[in-house]
N, C-alpha and C. Protein backbone atom coordinates (compact mmCIF):
# COMPACT_ATOMS: atom_id res chain seq x y z
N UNK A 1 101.99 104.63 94.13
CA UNK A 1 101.45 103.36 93.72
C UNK A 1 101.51 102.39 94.89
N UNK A 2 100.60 101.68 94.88
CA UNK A 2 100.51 100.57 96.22
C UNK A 2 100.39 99.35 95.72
N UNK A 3 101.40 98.86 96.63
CA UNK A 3 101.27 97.49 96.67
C UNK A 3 100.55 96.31 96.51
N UNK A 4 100.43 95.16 96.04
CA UNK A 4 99.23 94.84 96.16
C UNK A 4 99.32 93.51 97.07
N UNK A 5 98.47 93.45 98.00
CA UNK A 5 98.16 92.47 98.98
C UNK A 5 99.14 91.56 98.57
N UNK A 6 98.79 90.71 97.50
CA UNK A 6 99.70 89.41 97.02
C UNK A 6 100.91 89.46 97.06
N UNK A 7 101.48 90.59 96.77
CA UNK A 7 102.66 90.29 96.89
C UNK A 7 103.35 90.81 98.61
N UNK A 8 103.10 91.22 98.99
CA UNK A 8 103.77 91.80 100.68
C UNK A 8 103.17 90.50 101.07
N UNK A 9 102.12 89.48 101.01
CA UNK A 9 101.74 88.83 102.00
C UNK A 9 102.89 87.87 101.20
N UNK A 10 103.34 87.44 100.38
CA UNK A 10 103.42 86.48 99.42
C UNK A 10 105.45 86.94 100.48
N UNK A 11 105.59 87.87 100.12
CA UNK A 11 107.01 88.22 100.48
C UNK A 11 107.39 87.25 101.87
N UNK A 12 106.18 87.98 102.84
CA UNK A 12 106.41 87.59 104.15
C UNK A 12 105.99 86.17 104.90
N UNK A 13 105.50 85.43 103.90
CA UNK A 13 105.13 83.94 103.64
C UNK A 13 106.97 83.45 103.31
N UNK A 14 107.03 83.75 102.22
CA UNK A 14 108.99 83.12 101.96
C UNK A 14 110.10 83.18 102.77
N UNK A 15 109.77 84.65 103.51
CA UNK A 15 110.97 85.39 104.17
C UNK A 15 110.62 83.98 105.43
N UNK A 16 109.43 83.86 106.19
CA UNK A 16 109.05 82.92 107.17
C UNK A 16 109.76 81.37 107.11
N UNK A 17 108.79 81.08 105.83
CA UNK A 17 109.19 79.39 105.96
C UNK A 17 110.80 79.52 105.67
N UNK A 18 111.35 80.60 104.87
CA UNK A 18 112.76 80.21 104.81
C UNK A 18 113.39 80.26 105.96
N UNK A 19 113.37 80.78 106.86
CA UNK A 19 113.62 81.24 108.29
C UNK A 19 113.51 79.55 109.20
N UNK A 20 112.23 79.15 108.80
CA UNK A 20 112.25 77.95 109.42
C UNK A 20 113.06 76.88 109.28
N UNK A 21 113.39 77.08 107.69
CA UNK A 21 114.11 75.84 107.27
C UNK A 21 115.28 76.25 107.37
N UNK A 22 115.97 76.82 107.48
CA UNK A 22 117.74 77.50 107.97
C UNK A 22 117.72 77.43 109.48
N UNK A 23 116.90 77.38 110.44
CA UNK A 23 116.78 77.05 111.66
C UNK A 23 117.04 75.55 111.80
N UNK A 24 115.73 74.67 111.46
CA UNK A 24 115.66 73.38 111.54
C UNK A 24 117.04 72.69 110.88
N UNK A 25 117.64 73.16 109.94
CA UNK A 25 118.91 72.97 108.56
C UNK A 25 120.02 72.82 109.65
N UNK A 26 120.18 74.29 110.98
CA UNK A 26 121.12 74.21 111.30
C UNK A 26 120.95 73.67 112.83
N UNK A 27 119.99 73.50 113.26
CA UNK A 27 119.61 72.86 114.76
C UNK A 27 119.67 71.19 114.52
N UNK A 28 119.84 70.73 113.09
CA UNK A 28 120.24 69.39 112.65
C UNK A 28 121.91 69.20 112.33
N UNK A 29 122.15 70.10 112.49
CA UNK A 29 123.75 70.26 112.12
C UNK A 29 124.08 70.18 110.78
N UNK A 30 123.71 70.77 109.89
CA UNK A 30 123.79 70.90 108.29
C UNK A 30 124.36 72.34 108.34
N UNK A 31 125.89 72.12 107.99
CA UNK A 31 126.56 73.48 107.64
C UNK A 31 126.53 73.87 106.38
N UNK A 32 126.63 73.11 105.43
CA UNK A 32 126.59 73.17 104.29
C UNK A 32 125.70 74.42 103.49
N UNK A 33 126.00 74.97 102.16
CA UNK A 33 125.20 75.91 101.50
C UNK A 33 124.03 74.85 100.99
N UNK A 34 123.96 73.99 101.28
CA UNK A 34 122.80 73.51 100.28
C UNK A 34 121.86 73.05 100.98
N UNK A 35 121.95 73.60 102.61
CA UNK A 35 121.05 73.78 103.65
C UNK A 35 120.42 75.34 103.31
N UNK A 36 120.89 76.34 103.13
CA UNK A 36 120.66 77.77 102.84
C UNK A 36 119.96 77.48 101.33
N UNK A 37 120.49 76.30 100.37
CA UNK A 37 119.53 76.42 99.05
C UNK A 37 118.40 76.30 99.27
N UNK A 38 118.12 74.83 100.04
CA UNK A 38 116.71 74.42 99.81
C UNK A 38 115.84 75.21 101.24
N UNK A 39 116.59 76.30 101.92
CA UNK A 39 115.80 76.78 102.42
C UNK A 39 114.87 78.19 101.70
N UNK A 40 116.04 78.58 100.42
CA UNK A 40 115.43 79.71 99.63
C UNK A 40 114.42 79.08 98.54
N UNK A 41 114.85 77.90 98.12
CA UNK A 41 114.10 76.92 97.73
C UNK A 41 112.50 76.98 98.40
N UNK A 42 112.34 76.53 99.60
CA UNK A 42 111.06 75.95 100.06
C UNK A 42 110.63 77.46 99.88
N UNK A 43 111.16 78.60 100.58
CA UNK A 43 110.22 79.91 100.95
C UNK A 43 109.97 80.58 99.41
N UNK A 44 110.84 80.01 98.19
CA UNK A 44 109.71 80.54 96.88
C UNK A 44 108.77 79.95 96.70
N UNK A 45 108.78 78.94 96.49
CA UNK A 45 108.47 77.65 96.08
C UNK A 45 106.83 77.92 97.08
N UNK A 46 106.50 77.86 98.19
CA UNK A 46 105.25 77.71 99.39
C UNK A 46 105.14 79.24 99.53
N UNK A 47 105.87 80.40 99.54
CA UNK A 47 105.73 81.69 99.66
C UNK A 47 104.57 82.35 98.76
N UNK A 48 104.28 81.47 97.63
CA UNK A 48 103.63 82.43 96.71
C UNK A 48 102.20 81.76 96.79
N UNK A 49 102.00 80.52 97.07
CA UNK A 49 100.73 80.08 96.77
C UNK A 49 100.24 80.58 98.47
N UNK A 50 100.99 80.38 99.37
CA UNK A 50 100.16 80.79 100.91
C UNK A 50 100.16 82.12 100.78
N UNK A 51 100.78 83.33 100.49
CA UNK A 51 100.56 84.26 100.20
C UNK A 51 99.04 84.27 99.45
N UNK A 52 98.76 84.25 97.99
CA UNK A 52 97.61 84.17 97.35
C UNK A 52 96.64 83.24 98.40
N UNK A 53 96.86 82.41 99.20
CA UNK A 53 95.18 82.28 100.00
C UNK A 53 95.18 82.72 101.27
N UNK A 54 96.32 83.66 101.59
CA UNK A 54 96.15 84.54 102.85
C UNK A 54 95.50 85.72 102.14
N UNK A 55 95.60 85.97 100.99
CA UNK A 55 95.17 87.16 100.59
C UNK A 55 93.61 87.10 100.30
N UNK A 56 93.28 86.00 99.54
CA UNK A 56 91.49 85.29 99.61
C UNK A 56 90.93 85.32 100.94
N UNK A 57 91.28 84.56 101.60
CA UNK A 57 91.04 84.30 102.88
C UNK A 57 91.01 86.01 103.64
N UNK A 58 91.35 86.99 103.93
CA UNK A 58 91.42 88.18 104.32
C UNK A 58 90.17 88.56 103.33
N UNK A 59 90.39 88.65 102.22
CA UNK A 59 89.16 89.53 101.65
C UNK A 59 87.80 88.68 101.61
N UNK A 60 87.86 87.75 101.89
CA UNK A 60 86.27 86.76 102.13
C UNK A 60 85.77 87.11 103.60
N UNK A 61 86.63 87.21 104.43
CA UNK A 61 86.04 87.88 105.30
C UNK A 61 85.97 89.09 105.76
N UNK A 62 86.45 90.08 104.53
CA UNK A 62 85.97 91.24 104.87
C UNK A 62 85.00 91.92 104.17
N UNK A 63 83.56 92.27 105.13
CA UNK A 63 82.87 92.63 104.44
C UNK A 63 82.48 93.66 103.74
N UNK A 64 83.69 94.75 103.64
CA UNK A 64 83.37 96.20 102.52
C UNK A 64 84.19 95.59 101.03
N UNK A 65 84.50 94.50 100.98
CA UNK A 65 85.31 94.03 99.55
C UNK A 65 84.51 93.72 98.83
N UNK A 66 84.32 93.85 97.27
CA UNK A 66 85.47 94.94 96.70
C UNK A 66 85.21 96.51 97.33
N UNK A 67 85.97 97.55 97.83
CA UNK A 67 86.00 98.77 97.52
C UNK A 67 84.69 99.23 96.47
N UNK A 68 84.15 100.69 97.32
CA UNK A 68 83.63 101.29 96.56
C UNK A 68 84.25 102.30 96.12
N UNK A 69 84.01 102.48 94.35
CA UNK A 69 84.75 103.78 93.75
C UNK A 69 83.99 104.91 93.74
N UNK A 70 84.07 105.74 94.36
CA UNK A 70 83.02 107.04 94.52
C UNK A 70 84.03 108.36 93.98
């Protein structure tokens, strides 16, 4: 069974911005866990909707979509 676009792009959209915000969290000097919350925070939260229009956006410009079933 395979995956479907939305979600691997959707994954690697959260895993990102959370990455950013635990960077920026700790390059501000925020030791605290509630620098690590609102960084798992932002990457659900923005992970799922940029995921779903990286995934539009990829199939609008590709022109064999939808798949043919032969």
């Amino acid at each position: 069974m395979t995956t479907p676009l939305r979600i691997l792009l959707s994954l690697i959209w959260g895993i990102c911005i959370a990455g950013v915000v635990i960077i920026a969290a700790l390059s501000f000097g925020i030791f605290v866990w509630q620098g690590f919350a609102l960084a798992v925070l932002a990457g659900v939260v923005l992970g799922g909707p940029a995921g779903t229009w990286t995934e539009r956006a990829i199939k609008r410009s590709d022109p064999f979509w939808p798949p043919s079933h032969v």
